[in-house]
Protein backbone atom coordinates (compact mmCIF):
# COMPACT_ATOMS: atom_id res chain seq x y z
CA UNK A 1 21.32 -68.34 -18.62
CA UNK A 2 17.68 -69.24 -19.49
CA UNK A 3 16.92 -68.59 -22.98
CA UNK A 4 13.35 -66.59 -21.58
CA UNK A 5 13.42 -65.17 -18.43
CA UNK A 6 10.42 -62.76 -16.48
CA UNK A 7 11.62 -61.72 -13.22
CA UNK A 8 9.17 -60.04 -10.83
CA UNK A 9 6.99 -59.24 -13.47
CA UNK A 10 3.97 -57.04 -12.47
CA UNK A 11 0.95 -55.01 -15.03
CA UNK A 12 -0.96 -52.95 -13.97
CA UNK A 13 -3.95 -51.17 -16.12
CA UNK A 14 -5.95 -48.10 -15.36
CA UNK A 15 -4.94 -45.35 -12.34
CA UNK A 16 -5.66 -43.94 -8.83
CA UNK A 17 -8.89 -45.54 -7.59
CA UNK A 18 -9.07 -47.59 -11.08
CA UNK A 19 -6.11 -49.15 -11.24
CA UNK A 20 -6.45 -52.58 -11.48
CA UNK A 21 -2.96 -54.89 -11.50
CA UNK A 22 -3.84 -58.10 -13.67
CA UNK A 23 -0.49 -59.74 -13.18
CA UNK A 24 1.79 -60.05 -10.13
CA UNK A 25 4.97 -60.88 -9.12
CA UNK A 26 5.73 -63.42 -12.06
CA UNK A 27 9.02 -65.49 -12.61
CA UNK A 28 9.71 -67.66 -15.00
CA UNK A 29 12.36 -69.25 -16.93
CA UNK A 30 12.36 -71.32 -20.32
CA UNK A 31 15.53 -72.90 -21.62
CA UNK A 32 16.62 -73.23 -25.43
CA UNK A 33 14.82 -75.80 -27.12
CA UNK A 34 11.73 -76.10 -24.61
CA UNK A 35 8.49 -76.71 -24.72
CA UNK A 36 6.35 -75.10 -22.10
CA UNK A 37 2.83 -74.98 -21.81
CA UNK A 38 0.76 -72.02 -19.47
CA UNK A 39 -2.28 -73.21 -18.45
CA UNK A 40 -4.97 -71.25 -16.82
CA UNK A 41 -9.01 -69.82 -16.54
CA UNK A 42 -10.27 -67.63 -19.31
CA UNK A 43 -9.71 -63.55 -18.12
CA UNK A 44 -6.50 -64.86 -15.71
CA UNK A 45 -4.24 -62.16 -17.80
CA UNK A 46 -2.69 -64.97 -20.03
CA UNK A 47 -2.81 -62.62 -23.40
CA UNK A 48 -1.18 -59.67 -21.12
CA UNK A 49 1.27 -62.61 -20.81
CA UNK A 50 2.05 -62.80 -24.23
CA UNK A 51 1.94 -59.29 -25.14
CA UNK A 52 4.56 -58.66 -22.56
CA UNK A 53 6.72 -61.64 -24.00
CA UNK A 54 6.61 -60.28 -27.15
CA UNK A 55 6.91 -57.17 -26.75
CA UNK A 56 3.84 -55.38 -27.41
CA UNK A 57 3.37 -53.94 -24.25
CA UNK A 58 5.91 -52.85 -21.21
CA UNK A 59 5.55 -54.42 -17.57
CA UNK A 60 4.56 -51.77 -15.17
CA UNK A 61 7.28 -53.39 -12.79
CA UNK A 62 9.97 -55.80 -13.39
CA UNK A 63 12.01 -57.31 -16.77
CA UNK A 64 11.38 -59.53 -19.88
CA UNK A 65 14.80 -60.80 -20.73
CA UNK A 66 15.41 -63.29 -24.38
CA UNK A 67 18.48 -64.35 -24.67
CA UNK A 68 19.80 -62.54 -21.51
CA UNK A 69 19.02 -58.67 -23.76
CA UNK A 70 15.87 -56.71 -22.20
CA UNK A 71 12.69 -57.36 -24.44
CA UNK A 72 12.00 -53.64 -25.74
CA UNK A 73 9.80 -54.04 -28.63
CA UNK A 74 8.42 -56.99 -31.42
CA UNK A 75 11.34 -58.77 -33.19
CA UNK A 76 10.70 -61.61 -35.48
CA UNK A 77 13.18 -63.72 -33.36
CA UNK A 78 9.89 -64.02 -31.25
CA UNK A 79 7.09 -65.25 -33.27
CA UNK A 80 3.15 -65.41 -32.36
CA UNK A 81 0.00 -67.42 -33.51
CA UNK A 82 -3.17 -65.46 -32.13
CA UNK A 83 -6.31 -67.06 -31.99
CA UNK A 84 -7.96 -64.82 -34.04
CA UNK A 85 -5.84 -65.53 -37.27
CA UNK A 86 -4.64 -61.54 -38.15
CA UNK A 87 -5.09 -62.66 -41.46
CA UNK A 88 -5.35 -59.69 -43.94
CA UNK A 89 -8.52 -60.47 -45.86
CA UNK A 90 -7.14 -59.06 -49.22
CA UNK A 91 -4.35 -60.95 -49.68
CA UNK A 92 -4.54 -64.32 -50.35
CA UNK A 93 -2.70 -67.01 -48.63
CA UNK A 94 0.98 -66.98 -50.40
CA UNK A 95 1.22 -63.07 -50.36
CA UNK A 96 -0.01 -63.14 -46.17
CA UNK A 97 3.45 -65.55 -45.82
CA UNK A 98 5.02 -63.45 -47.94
CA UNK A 99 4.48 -60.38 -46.66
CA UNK A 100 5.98 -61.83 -42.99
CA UNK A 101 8.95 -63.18 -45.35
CA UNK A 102 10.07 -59.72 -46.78
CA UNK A 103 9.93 -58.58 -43.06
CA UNK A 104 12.05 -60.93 -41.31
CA UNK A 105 14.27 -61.45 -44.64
CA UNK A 106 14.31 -57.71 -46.36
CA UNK A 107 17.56 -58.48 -48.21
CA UNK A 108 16.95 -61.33 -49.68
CA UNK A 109 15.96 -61.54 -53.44
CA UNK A 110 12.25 -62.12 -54.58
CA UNK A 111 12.53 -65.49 -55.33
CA UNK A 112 14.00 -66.60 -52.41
CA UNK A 113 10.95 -64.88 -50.65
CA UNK A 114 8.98 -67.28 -52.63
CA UNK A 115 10.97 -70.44 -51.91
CA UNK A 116 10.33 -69.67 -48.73
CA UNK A 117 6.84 -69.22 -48.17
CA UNK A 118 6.26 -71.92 -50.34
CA UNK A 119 8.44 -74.09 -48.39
CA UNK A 120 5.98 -73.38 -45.53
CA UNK A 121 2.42 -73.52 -46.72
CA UNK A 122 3.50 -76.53 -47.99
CA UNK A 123 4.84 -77.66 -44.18
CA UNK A 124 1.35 -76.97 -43.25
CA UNK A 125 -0.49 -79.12 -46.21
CA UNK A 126 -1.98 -75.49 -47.74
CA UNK A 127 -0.69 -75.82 -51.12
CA UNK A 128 -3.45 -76.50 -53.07
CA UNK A 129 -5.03 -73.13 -51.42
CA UNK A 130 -2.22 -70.59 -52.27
CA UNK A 131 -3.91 -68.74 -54.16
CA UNK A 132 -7.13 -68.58 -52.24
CA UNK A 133 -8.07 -65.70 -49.79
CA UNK A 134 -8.86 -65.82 -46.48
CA UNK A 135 -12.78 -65.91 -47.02
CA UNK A 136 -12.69 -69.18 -49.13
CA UNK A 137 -10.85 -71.21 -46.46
CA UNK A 138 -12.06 -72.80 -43.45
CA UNK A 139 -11.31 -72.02 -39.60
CA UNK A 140 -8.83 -74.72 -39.65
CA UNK A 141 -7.25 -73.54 -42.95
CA UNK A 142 -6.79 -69.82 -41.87
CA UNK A 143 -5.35 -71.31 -38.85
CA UNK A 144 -2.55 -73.15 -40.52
CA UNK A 145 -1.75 -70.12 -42.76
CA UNK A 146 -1.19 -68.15 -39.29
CA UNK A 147 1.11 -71.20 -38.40
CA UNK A 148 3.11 -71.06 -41.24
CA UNK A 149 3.49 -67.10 -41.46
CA UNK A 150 4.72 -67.27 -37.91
CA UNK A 151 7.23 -69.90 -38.81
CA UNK A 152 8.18 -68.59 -42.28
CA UNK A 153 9.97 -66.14 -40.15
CA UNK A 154 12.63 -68.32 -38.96
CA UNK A 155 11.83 -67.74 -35.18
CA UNK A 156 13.81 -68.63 -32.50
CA UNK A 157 11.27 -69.11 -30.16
CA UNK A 158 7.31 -69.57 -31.49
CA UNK A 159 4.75 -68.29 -29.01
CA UNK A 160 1.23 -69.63 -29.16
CA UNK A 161 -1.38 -67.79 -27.67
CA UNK A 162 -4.23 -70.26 -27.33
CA UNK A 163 -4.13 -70.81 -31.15
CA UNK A 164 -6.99 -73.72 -31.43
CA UNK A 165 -9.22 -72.39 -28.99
CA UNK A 166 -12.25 -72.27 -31.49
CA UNK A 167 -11.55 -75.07 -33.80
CA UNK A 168 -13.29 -78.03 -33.25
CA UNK A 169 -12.24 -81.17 -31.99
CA UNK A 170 -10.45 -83.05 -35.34
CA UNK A 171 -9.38 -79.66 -36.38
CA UNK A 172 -7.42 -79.07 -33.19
CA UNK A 173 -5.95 -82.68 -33.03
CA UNK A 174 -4.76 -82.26 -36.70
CA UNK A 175 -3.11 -79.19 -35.83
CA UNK A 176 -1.51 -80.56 -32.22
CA UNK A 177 0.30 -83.37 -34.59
CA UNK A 178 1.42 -80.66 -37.06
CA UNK A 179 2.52 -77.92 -34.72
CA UNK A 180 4.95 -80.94 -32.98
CA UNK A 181 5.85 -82.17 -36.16
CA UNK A 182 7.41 -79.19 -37.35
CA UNK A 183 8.69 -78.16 -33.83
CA UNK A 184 10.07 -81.54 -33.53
CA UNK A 185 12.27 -81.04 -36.35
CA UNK A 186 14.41 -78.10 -35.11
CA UNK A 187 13.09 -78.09 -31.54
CA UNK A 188 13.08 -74.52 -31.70
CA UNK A 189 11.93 -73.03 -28.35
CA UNK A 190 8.33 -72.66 -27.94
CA UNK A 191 5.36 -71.43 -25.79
CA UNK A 192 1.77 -72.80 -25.65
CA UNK A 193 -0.81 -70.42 -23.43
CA UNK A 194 -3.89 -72.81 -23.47
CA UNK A 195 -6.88 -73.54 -21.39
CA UNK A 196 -6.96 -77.58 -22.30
CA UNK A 197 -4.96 -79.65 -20.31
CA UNK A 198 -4.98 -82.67 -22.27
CA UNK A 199 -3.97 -80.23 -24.99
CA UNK A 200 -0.56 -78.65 -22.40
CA UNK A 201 -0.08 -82.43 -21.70
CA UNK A 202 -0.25 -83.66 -24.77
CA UNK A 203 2.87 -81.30 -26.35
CA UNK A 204 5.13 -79.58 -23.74
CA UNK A 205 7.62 -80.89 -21.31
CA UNK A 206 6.12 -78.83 -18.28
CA UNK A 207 3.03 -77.30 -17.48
CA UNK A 208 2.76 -74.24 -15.20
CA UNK A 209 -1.05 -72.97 -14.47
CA UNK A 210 -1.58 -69.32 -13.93
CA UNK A 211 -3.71 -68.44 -11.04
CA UNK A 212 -6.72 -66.46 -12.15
CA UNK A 213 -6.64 -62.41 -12.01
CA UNK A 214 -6.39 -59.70 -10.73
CA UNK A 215 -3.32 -60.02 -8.81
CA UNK A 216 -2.56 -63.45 -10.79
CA UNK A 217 0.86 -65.29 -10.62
CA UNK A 218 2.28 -68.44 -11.76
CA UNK A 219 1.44 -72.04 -9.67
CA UNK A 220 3.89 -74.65 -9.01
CA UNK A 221 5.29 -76.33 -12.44
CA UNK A 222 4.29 -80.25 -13.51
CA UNK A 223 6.92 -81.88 -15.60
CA UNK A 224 5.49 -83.91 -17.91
CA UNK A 225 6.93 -87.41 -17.67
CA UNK A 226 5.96 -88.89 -21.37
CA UNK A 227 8.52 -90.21 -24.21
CA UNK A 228 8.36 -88.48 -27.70
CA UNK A 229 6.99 -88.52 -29.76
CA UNK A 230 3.65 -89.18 -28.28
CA UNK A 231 0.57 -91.01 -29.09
CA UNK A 232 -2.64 -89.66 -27.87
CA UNK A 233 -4.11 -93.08 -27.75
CA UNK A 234 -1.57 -94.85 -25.95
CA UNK A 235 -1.23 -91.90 -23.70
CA UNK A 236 -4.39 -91.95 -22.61
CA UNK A 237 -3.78 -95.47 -20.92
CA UNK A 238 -0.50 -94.02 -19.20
CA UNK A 239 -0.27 -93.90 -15.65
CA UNK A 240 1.89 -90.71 -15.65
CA UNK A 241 -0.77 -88.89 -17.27
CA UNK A 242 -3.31 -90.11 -15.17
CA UNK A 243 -1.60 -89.26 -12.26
CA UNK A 244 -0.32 -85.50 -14.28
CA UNK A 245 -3.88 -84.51 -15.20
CA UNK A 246 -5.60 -85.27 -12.15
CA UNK A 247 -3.14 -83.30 -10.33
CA UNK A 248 -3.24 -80.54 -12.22
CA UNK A 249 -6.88 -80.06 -12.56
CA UNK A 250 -7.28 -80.75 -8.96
CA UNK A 251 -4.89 -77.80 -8.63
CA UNK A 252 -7.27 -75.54 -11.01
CA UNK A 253 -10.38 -76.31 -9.42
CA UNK A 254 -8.69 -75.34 -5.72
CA UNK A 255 -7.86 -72.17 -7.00
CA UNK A 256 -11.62 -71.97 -9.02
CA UNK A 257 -13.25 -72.73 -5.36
CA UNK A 258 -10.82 -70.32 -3.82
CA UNK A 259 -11.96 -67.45 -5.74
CA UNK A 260 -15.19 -68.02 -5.61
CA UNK A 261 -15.30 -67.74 -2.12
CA UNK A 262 -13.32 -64.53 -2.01
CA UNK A 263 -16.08 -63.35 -4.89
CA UNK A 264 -18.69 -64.33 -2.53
CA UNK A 265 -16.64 -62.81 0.62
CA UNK A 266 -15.93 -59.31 -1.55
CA UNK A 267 -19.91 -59.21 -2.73
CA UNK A 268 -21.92 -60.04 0.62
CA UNK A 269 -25.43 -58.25 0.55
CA UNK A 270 -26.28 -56.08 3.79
CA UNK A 271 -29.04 -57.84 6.11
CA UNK A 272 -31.68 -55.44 5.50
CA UNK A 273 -35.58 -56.41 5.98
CA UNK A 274 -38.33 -56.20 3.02
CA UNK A 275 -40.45 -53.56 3.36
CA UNK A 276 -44.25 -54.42 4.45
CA UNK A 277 -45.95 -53.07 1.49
CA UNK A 278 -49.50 -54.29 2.82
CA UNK A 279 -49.29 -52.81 6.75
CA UNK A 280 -47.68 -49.76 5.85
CA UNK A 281 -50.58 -48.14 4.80
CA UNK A 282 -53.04 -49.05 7.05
């Protein structure tokens, strides 16, 4: 039994002449302690993705299963870092941690909630800032304060929906090496939707692209062949990544040509003749 599993997994938004579907027949299986990476064009449906995984949002047509039980709602057995941080702007960076501590933890006593979250802004190299809010960090800051309130949770599976996206380039890299770092250490299971394929190379087993929307479904899968841990430097020079990237953006650019021409196909203007404005009125 897979430890995530979508079978036949449609969504469909809107009704009657409106109704668009955004995601179509997708299957998909991740096993315990996995790292897979979805890789795909920005609008393909990858958030609906995620919001189905986790919960937010039903499937008009087929099942989420985790851990073989029907996905029905959020749990913090599932947790997400969003691009966009969710940070509450209030509350500065211990009490944001601590606030998803009391929720996955409600029993425990008050000092173990802050053992806990201190245990994990300091996982993230935040502890100098734990008292700061929000506005006084950086992009890159916020960022790892997401990371470690999704983690503080004790998830079993950490779901990233394209959580670097608008960091820059030393930023990102920082937080590649720290996100495998800390998954390294438990290997919990884990799920990267990302538009960077160096990036989906670079820290999961397998990459599976998602062909754009609407109507999008999952490609064919691309095991990635590279010892861990891994050095971006060395990896760079490997032939199996070589050979894994080109392949794989080969693939994406097929499927970016392939929809272009059905745009092109879908949008062709009627042959109709200019009007002569000058004759006319003669």
């Amino acid at each position: 039994m897979a430890y995530l599993e979508l079978n036949n997994i449609c969504k469909t938004y809107g009704q009657g002449d409106n109704e668009t579907e955004v995601l179509s027949n997708i299957n998909l299986k991740i096993e315990e302690g996995e790292f897979v990476a979805i890789v795909g064009f920005t609008g393909s449906g990858k958030t609906t993705l995620v919001n189905l995984i986790n919960g937010l949002i039903k499937p008009t047509s087929g099942e989420v299963l985790f851990k073989g039980e029907p996905v029905s709602g959020t749990s913090h057995e599932r947790g997400v870092i969003f691009q966009n941080y969710s940070l509450l702007p209030w509350l500065t960076v211990e009490q944001n941690v601590l606030m998803a501590v009391k929720e996955a933890f409600p029993k425990r006593e008050k000092a173990v909630w802050k053992r806990k979250a201190a245990h994990y802004i300091d996982m993230v190299s935040l502890t100098p800032a734990i008292n700061k809010l929000p506005k006084e960090l950086s992009g890159g800051m916020r960022q790892r304060v997401a990371v470690a309130r999704a983690l503080s949770m004790k998830p079993d599976m950490i779901i990233m929906d394209e959580p670097l996206g608008a960091l820059d380039a030393l930023t990102r890299g920082n937080l590649q090496d720290q996100i495998l770092n800390i998954w390294g250490k438990d290997k919990r299971t884990a799920l990267l939707i990302t538009n960077d394929v160096d990036e989906g190379i670079y820290m999961a087993d397998r990459i599976i692209p998602l062909r754009p929307g609407p109507n999008a479904t999952l490609g064919p899968e691309f095991k990635i062949d590279l010892e861990r841990p891994r050095d971006k430097t060395e990896m760079n020079d490997s032939e199996s990544f070589k050979k894994t990237r080109n392949a794989i953006i080969e693939y994406l650019m097929d499927i970016g040509n392939e929809r272009k021409s059905e745009a092109k196909e879908e949008f062709i203007l009627p042959d109709v003749a200019p009007k002569d404005f000058v004759n006319q009125f003669r």
